[in-house]
N, C-alpha and C. Protein backbone atom coordinates (compact mmCIF):
# COMPACT_ATOMS: atom_id res chain seq x y z
N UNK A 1 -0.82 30.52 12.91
CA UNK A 1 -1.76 29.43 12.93
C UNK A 1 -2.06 29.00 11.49
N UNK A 2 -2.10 27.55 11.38
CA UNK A 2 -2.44 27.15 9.71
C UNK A 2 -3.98 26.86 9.64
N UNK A 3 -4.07 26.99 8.83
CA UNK A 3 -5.40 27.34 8.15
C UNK A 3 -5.98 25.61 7.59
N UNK A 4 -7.04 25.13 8.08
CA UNK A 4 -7.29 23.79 7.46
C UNK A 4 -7.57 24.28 5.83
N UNK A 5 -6.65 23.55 4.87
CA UNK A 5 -7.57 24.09 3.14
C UNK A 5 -8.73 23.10 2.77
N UNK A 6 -8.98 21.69 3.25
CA UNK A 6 -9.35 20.39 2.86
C UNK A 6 -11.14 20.82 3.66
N UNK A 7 -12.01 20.98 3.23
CA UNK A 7 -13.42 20.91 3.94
C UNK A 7 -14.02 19.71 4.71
N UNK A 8 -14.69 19.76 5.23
CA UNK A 8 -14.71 18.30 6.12
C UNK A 8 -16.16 17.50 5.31
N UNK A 9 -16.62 18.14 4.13
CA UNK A 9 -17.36 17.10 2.87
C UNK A 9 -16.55 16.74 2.25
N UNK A 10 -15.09 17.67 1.85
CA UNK A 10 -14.31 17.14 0.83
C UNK A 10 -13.60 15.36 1.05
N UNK A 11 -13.42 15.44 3.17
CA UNK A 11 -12.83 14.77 3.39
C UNK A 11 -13.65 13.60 3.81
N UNK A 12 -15.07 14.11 4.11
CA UNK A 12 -15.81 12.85 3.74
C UNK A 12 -16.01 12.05 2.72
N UNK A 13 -16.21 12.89 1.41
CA UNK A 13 -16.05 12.49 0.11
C UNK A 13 -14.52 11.50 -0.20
N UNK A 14 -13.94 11.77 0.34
CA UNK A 14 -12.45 11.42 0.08
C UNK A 14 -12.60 9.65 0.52
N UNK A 15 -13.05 10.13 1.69
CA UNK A 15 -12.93 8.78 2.60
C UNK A 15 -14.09 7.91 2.26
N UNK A 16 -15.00 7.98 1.62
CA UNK A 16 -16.04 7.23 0.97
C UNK A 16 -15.59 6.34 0.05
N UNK A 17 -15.25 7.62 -1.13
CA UNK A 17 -14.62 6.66 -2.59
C UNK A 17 -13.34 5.64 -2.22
N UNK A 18 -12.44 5.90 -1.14
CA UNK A 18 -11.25 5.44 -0.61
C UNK A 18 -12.08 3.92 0.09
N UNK A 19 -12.83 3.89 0.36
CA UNK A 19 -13.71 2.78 1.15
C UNK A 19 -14.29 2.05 0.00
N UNK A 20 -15.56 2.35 -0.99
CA UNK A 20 -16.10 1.67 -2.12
C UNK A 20 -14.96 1.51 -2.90
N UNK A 21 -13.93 1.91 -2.93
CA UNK A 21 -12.71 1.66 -4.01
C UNK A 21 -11.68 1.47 -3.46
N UNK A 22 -11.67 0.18 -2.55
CA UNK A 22 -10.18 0.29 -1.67
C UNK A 22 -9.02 -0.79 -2.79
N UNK A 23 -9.41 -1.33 -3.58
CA UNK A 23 -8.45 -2.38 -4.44
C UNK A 23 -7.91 -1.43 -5.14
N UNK A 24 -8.76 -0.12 -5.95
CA UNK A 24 -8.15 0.63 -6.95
C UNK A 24 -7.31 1.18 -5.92
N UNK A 25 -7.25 1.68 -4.86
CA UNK A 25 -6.56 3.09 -4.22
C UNK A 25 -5.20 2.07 -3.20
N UNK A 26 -5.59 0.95 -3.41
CA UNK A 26 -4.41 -0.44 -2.97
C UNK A 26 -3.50 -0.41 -4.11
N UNK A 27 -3.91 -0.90 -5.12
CA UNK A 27 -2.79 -0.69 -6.03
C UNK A 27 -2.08 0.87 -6.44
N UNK A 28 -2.97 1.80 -6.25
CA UNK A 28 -2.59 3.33 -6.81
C UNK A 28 -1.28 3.57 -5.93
N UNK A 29 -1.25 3.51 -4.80
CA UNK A 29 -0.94 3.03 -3.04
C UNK A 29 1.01 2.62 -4.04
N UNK A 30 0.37 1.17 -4.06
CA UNK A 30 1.47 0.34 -3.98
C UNK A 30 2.46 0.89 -5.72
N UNK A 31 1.95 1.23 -6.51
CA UNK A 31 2.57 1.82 -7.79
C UNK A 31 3.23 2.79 -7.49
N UNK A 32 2.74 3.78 -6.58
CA UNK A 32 3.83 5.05 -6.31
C UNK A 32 4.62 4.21 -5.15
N UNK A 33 4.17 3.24 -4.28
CA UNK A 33 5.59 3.58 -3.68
C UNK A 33 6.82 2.36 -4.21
N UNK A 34 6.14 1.90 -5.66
CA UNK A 34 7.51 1.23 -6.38
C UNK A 34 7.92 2.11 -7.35
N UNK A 35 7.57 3.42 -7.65
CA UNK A 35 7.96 4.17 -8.43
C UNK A 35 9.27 5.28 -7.37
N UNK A 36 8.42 5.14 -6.14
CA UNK A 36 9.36 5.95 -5.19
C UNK A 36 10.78 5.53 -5.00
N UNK A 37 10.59 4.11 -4.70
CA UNK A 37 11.50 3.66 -4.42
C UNK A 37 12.60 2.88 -5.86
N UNK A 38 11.98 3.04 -7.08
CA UNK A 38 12.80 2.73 -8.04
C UNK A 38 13.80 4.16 -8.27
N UNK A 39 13.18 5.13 -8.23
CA UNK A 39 13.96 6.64 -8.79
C UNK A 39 14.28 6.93 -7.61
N UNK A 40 14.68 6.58 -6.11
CA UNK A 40 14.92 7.77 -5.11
C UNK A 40 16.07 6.49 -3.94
N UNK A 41 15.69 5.00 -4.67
CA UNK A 41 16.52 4.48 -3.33
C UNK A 41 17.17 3.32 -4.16
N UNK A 42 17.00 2.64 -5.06
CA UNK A 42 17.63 1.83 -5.89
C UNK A 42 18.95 1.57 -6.72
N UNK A 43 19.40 0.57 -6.10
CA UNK A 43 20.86 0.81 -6.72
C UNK A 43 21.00 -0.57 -7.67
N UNK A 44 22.17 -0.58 -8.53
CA UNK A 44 22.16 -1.44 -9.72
C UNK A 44 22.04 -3.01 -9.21
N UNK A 45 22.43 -2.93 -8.18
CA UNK A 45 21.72 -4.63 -8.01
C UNK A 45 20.17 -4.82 -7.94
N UNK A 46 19.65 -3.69 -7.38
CA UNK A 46 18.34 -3.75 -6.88
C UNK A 46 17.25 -3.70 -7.89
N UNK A 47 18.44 -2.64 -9.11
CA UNK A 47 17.07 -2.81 -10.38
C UNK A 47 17.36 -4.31 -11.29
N UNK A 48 18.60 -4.75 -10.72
CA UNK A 48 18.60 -6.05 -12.02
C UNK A 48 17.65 -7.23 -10.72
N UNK A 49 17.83 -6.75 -9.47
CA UNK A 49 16.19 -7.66 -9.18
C UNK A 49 14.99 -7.88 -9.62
N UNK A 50 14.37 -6.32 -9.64
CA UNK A 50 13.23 -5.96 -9.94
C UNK A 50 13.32 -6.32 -11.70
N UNK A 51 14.42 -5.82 -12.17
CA UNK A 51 13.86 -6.75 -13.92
C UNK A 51 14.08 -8.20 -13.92
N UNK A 52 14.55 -9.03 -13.01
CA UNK A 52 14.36 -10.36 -13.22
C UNK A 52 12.60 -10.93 -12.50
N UNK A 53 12.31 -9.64 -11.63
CA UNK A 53 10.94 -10.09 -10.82
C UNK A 53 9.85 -10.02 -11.92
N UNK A 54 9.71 -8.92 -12.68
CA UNK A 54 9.30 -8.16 -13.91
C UNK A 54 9.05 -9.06 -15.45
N UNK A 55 10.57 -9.60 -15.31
CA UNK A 55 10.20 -10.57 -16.69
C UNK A 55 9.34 -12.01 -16.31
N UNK A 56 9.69 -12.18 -15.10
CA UNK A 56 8.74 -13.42 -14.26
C UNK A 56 7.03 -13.43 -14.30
N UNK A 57 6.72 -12.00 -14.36
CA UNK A 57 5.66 -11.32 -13.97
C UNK A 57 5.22 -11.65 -15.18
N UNK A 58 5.81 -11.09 -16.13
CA UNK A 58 4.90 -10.82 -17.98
C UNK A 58 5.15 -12.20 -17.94
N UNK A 59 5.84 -13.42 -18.00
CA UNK A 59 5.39 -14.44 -18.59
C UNK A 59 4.58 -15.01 -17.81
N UNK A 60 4.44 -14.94 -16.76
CA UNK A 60 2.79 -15.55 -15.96
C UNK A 60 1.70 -14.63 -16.62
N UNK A 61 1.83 -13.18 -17.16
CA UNK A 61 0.65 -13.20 -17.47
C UNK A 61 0.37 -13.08 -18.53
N UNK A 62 1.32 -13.53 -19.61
CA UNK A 62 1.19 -13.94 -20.70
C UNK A 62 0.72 -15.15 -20.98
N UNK A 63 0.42 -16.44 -20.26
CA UNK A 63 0.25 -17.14 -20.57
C UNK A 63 -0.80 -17.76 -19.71
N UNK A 64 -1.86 -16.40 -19.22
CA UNK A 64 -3.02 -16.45 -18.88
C UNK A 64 -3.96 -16.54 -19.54
């Protein structure tokens, strides 16, 4: 039998800050899973996408 390790304040606590902070934990979210998917599923066409999406990106917000 497994043993719960997570306390059920910890996981209230969890689920609070995850609620008052859902934009930060949206992007935190979406950064790992373009980091996942750059090192674990990406092949050479896919990264010369993502650096043409990338250089698109910095000059919009460069010239904010």
């Amino acid at each position: 039998m497994t043993e719960k390790k997570t306390s059920e304040a910890q996981k209230r606590a969890t689920q609070a800050y995850r609620e008052k902070n859902r934009e930060k934990t949206r992007k935190q979210s979406a950064k790992s899973s373009a980091k996942t998917y750059i090192n674990n599923y990406c092949d050479l066409e896919d990264l010369n996408e993502l650096k043409e999406l990338i250089a698109a990106r910095e000059q919009v917000l460069r010239n904010e």
